[in-house]
C-alpha atoms as a PDB file:
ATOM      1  CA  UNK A   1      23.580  36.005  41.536  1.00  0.00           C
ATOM      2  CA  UNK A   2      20.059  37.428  40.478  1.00  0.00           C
ATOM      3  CA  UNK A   3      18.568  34.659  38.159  1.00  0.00           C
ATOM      4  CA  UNK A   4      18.623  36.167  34.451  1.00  0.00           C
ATOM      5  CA  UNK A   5      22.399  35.993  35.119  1.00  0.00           C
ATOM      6  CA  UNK A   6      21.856  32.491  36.222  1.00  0.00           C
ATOM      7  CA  UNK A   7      20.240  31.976  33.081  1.00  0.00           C
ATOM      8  CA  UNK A   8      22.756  33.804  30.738  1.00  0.00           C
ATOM      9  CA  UNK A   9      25.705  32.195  32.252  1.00  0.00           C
ATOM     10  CA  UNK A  10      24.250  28.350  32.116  1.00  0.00           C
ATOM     11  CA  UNK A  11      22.815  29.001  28.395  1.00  0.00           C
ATOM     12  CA  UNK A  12      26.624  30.786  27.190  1.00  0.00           C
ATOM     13  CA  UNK A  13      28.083  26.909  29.700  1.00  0.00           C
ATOM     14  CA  UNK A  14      25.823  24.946  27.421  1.00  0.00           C
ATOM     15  CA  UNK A  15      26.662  26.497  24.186  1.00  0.00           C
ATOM     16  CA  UNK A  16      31.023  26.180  25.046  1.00  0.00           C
ATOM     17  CA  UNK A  17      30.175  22.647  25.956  1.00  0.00           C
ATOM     18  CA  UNK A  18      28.541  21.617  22.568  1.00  0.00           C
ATOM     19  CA  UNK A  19      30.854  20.495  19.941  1.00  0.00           C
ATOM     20  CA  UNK A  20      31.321  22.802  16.851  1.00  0.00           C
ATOM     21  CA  UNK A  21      29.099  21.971  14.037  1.00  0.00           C
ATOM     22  CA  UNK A  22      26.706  20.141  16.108  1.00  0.00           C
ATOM     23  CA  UNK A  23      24.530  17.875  13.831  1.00  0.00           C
ATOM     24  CA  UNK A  24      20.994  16.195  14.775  1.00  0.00           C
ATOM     25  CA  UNK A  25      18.708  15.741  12.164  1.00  0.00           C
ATOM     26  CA  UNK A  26      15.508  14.308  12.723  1.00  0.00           C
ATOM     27  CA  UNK A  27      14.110  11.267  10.964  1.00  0.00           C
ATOM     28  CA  UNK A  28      10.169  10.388  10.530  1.00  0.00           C
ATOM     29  CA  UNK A  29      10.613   6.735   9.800  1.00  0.00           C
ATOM     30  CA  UNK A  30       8.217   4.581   8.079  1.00  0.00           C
ATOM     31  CA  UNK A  31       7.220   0.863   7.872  1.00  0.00           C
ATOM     32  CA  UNK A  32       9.075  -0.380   4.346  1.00  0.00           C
ATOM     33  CA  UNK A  33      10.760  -2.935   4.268  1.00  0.00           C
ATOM     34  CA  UNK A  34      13.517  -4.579   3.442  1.00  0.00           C
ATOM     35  CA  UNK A  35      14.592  -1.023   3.952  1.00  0.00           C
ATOM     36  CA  UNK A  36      13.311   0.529   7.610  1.00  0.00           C
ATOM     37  CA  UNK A  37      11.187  -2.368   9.634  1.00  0.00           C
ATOM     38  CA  UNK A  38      10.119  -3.505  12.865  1.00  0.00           C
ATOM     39  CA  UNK A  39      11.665  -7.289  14.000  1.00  0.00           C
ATOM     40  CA  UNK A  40       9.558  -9.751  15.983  1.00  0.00           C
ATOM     41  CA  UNK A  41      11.440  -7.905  19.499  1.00  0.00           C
ATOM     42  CA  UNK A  42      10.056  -4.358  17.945  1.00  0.00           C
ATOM     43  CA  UNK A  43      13.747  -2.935  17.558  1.00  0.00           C
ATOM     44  CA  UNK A  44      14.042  -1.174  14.414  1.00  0.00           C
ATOM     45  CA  UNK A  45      16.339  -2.258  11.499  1.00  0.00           C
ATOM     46  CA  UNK A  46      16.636  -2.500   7.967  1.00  0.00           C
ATOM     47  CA  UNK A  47      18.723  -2.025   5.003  1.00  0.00           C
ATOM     48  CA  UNK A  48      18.813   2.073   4.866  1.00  0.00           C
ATOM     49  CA  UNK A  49      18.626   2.298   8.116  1.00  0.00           C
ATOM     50  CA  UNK A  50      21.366   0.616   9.116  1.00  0.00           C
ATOM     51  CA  UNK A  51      22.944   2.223   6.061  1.00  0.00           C
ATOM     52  CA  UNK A  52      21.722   5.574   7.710  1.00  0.00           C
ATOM     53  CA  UNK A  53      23.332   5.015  10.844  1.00  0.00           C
ATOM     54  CA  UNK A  54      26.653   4.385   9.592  1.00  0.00           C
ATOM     55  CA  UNK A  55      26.872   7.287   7.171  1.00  0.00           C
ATOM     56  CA  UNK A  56      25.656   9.381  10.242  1.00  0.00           C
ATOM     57  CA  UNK A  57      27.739   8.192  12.424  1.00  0.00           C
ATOM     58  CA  UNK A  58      30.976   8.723  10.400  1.00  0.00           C
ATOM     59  CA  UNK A  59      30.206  12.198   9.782  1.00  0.00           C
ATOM     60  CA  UNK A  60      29.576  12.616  13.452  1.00  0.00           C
ATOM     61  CA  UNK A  61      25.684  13.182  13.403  1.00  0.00           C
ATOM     62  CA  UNK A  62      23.107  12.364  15.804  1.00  0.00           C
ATOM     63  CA  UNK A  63      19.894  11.001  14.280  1.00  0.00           C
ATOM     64  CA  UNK A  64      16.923  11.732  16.123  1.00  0.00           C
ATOM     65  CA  UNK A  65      13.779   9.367  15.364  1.00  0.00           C
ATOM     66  CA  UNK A  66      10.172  11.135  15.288  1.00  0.00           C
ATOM     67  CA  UNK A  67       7.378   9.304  15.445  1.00  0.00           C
ATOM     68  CA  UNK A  68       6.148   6.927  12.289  1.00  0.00           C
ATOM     69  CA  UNK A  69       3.447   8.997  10.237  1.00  0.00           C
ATOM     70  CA  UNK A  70       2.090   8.743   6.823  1.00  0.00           C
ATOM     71  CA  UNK A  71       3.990   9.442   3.405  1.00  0.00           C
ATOM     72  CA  UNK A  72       2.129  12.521   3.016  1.00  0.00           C
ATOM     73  CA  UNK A  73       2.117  14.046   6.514  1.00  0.00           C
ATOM     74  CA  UNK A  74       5.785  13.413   6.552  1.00  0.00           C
ATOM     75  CA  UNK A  75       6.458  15.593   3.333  1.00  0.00           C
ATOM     76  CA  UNK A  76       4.271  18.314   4.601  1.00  0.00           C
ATOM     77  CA  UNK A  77       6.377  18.459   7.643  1.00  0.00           C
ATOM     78  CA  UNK A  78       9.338  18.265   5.763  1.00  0.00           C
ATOM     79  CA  UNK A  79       8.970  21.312   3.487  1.00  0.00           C
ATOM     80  CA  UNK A  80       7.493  22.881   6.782  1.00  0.00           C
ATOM     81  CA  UNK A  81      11.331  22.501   8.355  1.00  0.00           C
ATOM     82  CA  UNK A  82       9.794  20.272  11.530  1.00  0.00           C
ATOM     83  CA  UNK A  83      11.790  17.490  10.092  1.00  0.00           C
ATOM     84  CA  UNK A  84      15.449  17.655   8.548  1.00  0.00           C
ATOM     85  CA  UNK A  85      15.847  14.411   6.659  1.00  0.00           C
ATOM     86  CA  UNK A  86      13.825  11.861   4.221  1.00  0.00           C
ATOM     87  CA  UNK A  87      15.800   8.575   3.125  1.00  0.00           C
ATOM     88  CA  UNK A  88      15.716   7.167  -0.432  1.00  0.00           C
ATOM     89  CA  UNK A  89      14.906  10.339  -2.650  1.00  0.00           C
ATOM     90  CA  UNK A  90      15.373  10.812  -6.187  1.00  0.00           C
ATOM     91  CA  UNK A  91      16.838  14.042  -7.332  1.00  0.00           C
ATOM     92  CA  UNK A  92      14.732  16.386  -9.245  1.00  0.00           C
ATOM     93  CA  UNK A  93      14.290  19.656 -10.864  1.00  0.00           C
ATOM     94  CA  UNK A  94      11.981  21.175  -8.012  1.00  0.00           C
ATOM     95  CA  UNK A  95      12.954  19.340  -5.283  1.00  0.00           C
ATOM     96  CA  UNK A  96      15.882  21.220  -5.392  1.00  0.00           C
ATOM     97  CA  UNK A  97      14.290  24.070  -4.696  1.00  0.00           C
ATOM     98  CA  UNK A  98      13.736  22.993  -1.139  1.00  0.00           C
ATOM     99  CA  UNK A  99      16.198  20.738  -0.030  1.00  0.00           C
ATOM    100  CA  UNK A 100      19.817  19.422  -0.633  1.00  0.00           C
ATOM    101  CA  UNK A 101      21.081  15.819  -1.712  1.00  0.00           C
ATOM    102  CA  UNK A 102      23.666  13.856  -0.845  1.00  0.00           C
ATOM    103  CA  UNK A 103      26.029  11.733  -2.645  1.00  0.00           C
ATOM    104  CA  UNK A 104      23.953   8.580  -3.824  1.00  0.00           C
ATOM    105  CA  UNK A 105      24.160   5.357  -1.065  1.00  0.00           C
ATOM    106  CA  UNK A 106      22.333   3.063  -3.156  1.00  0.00           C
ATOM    107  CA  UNK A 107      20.574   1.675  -6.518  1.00  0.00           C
ATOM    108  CA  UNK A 108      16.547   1.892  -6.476  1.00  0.00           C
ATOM    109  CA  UNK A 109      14.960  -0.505  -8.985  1.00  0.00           C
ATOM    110  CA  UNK A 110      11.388   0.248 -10.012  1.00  0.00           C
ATOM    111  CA  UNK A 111       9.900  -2.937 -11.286  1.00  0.00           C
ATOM    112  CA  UNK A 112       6.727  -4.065 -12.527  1.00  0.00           C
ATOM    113  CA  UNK A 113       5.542  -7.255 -11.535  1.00  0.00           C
ATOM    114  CA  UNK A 114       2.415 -10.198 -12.017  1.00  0.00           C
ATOM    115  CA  UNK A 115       1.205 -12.834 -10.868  1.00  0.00           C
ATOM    116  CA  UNK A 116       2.330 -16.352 -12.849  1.00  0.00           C
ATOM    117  CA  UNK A 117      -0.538 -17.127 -14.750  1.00  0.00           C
ATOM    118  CA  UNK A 118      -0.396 -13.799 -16.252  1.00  0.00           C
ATOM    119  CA  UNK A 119       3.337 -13.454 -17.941  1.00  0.00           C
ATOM    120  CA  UNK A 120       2.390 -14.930 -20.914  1.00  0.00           C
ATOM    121  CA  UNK A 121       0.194 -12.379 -22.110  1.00  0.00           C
ATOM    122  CA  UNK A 122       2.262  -9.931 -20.499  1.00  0.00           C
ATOM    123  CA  UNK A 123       6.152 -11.021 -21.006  1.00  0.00           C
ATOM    124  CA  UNK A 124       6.478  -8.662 -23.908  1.00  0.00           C
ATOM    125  CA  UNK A 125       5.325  -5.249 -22.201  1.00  0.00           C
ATOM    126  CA  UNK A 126       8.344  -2.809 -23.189  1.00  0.00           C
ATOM    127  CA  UNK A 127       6.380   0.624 -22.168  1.00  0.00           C
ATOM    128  CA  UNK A 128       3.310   1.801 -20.294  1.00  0.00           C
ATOM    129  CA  UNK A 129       1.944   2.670 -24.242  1.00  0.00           C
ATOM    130  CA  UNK A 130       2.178  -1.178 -25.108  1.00  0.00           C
ATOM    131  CA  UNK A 131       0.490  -2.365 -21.611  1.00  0.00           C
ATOM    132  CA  UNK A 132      -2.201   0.072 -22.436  1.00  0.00           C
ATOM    133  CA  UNK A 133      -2.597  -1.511 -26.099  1.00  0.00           C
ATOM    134  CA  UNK A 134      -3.008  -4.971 -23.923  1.00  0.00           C
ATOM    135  CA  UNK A 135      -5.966  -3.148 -22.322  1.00  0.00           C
ATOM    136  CA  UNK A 136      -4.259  -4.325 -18.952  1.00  0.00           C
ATOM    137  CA  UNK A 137      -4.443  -2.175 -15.517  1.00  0.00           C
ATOM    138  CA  UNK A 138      -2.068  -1.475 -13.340  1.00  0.00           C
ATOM    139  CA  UNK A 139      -1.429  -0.689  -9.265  1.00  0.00           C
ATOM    140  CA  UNK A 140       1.010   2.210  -8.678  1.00  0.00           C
ATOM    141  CA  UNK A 141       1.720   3.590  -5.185  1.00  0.00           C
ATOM    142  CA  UNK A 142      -0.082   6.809  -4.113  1.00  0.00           C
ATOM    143  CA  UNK A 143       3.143   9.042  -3.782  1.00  0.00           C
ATOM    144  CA  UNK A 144       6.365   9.082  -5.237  1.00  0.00           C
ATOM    145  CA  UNK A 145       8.512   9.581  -8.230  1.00  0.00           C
ATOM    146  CA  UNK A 146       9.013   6.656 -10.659  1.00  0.00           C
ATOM    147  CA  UNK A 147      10.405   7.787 -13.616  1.00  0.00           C
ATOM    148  CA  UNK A 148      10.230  10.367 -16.920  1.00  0.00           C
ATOM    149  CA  UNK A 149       8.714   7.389 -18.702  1.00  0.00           C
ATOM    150  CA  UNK A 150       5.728   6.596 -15.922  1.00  0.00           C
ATOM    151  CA  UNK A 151       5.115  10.710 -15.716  1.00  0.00           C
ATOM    152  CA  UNK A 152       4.430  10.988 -19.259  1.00  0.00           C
ATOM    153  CA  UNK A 153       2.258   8.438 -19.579  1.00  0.00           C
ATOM    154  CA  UNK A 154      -0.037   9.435 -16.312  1.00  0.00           C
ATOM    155  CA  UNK A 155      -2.295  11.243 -18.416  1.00  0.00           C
ATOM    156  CA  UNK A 156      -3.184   8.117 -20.946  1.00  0.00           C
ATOM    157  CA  UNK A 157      -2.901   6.022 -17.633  1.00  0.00           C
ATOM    158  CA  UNK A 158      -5.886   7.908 -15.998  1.00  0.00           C
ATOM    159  CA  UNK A 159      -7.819   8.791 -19.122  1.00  0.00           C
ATOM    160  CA  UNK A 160      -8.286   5.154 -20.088  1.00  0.00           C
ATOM    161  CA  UNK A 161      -9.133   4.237 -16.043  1.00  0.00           C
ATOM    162  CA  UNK A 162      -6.265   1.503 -16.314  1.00  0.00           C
ATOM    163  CA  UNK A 163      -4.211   3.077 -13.289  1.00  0.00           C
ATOM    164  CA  UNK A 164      -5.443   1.908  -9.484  1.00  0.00           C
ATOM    165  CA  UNK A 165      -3.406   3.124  -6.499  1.00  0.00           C
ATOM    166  CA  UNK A 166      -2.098   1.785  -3.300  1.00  0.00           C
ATOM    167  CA  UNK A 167      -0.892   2.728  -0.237  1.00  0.00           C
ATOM    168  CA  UNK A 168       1.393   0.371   1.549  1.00  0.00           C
ATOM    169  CA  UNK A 169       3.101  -2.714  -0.370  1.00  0.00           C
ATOM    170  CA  UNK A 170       0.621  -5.283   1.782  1.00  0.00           C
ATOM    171  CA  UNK A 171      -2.379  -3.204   0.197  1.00  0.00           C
ATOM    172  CA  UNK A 172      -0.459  -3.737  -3.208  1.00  0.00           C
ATOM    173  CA  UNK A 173       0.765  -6.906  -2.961  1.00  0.00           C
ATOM    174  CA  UNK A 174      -3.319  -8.174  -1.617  1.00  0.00           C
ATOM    175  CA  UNK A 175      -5.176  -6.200  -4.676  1.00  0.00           C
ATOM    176  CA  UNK A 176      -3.028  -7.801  -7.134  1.00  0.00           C
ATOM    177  CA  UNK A 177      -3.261 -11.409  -5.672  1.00  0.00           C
ATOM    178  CA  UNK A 178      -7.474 -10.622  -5.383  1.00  0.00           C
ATOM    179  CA  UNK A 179      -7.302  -9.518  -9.557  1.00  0.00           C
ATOM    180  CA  UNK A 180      -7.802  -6.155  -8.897  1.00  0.00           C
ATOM    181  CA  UNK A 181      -5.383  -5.099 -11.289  1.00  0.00           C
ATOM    182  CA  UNK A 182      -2.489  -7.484 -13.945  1.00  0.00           C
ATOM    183  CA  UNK A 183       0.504  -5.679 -13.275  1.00  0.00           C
ATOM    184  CA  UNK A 184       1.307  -3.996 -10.089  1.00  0.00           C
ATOM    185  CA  UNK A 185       4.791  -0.820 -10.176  1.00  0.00           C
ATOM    186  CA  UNK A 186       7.000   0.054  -6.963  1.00  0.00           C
ATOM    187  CA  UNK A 187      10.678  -0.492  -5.692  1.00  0.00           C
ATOM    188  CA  UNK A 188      11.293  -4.103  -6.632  1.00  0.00           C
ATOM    189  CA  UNK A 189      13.400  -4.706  -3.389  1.00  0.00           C
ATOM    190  CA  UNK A 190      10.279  -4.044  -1.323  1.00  0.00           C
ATOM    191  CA  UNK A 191       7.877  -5.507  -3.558  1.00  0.00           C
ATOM    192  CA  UNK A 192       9.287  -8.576  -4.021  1.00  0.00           C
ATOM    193  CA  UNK A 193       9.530  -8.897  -0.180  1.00  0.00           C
ATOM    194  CA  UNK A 194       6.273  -8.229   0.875  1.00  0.00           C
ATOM    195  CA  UNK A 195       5.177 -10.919  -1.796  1.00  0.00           C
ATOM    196  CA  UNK A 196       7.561 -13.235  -0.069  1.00  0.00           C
ATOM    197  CA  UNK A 197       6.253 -12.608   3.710  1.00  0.00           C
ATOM    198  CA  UNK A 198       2.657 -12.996   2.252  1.00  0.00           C
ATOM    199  CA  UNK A 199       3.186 -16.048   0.712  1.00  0.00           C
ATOM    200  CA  UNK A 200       1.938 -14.727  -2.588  1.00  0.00           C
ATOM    201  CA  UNK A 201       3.976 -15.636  -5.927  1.00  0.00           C
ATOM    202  CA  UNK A 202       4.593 -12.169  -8.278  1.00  0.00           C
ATOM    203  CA  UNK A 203       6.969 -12.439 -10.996  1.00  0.00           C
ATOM    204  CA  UNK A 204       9.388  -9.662 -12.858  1.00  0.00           C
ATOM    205  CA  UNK A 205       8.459  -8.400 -16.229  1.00  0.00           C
ATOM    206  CA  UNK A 206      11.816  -7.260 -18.319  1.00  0.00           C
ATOM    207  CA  UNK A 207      10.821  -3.592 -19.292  1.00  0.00           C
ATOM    208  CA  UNK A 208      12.324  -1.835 -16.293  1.00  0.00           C
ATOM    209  CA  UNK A 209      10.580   1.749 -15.918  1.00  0.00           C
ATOM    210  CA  UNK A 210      13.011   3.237 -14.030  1.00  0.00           C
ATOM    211  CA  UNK A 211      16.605   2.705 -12.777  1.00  0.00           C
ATOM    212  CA  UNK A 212      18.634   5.153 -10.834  1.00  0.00           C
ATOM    213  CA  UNK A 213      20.581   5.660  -7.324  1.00  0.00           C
ATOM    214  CA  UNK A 214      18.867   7.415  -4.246  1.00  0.00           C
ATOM    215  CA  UNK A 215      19.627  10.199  -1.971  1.00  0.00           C
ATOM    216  CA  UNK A 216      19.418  11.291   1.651  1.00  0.00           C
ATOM    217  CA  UNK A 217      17.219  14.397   1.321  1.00  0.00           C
ATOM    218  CA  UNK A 218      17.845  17.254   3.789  1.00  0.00           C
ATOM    219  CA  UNK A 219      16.072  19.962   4.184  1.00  0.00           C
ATOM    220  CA  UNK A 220      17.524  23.091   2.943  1.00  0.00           C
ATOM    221  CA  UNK A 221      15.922  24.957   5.655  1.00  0.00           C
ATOM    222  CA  UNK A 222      17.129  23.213   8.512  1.00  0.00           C
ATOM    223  CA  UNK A 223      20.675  22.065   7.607  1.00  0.00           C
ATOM    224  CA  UNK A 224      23.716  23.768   6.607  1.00  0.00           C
ATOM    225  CA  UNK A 225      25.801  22.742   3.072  1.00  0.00           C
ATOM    226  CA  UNK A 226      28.889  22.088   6.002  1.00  0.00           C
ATOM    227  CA  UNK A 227      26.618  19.241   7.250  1.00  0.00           C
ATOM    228  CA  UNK A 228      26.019  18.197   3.857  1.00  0.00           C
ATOM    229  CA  UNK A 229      29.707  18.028   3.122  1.00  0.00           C
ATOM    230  CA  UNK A 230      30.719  15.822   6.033  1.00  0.00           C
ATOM    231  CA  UNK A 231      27.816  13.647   5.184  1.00  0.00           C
ATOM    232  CA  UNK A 232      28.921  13.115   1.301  1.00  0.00           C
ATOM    233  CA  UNK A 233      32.310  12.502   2.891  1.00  0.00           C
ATOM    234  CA  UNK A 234      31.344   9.899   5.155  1.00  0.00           C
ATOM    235  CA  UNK A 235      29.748   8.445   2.104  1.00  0.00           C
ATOM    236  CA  UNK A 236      32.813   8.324   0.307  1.00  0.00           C
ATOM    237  CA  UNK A 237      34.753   7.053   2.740  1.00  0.00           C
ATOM    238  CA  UNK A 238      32.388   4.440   3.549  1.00  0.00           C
ATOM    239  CA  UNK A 239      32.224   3.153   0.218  1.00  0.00           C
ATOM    240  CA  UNK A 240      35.995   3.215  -0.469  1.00  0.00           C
ATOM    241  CA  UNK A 241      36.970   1.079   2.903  1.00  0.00           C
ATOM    242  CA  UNK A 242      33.685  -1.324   2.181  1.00  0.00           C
ATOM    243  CA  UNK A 243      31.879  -0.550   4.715  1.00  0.00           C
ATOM    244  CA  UNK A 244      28.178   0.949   2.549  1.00  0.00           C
ATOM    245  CA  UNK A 245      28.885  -2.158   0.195  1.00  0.00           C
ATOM    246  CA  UNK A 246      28.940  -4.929   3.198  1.00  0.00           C
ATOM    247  CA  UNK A 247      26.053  -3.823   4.564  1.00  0.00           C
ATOM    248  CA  UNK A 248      23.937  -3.623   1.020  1.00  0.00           C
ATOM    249  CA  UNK A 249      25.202  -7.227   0.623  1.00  0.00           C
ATOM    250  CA  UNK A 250      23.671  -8.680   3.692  1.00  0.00           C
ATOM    251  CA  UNK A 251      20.472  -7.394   2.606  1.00  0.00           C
ATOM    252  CA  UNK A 252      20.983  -8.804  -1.333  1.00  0.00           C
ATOM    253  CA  UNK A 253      20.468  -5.189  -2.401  1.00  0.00           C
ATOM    254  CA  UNK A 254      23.477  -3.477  -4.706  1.00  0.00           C
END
């Protein structure tokens, strides 16, 4: 048999042999927990992705894990189609113009959080405008969406030089326990977390800036809307037999 019939016939074998709708979406994962970590034997766990590999593998998806790689690298390789899936996206306006979202698989929290000897003077902070009017700073992670409320006051933020940034949640957690800022913003879950593993005491103030559930983000290059579909029905189901809700509760997280 001369060889490009080789060829044809083994590629037209392989293609009979894989199950319709095949599904593999690849995963850059990153260092955050309580939601995607590393334990003290280097095996990979955490609350979403644990919560990942459920959803996945009820809707009869393969995940495929890339290497770890910074926030922004990963989004630039996202929108570039090299990877089909970011966990624990909020749904906006122009994200939708490049990817697709599935049902919601948990609450995310934004918090804002100082250390004890500061809550006095800080206890009755009910918007970014009033902490601003306290002429205090505060640490916000580089990247990410936290709110209508935290966008619009950016500007005023910046202007008056009272925003600082961070990178990871150790960074954060270490500038605001050295004074480099009163009042430190990110996912409580994690935040509070970090604090704990560090030893370092942060407490909750009650204005909440932002309160909503996340996605799975796929990328609308790369996927199909049947994938999406048997994902938000694994989702469902998931949540209706218990399954989603047990494994948030072992974590504490709703």
């Amino acid at each position: 048999m001369p060889s490009a019939m080789r060829l044809l016939l083994i590629a037209l074998l392989i293609q009979l042999a894989s199950p319709v709708g095949a599904c593999t979406l690849r995963l850059a994962p990153e260092e955050w927990p309580p939601y995607f970590y590393h334990n003290d034997k280097e095996v990979l766990g955490g609350v979403d992705f644990e919560l990942l590999k459920a959803i996945l593998s009820h809707a009869g998806c393969t995940l495929q894990l890339e290497k770890e790689m910074p926030v922004a690298r990963r989004n630039v390789l996202f929108q570039q189609g090299k990877l089909d899936l970011l966990m624990a996206a909020s749904l906006t306006e122009e994200r939708r113009g490049f990817a697709r979202f599935s049902l919601p698989y948990r609450q995310e929290t934004v918090g804002l959080f100082t250390v004890p000897e500061k809550l006095d003077k800080l206890r009755h902070v009910d918007s970014f405008q009033s902490m601003a009017a306290l002429h205090a700073s505060l640490l916000t992670p580089r990247l990410g969406f936290y709110g209508d409320d935290y966008e619009r006051a950016l500007p005023m933020l910046n202007t008056a030089g009272r925003r600082s940034t961070f990178s990871t949640f150790d960074q954060g957690i270490k500038m605001l326990e050295a004074g480099r800022a009163d009042v430190i913003m990110g996912d409580a879950n994690a935040l509070r977390h970090v604090a704990r593993l560090l030893n370092v005491k942060i407490v909750q103030l009650p204005y909440v800036p932002y309160r909503a559930p996340v996605h799975l983000m796929l990328n609308a290059a790369s996927t199909t809307q049947a994938q999406l579909t048997r994902i938000n029905q694994a989702i469902t189901q998931l949540e209706q037999n218990g399954a989603l809700p047990a494994i948030r509760a072992r974590y504490g997280i709703n």
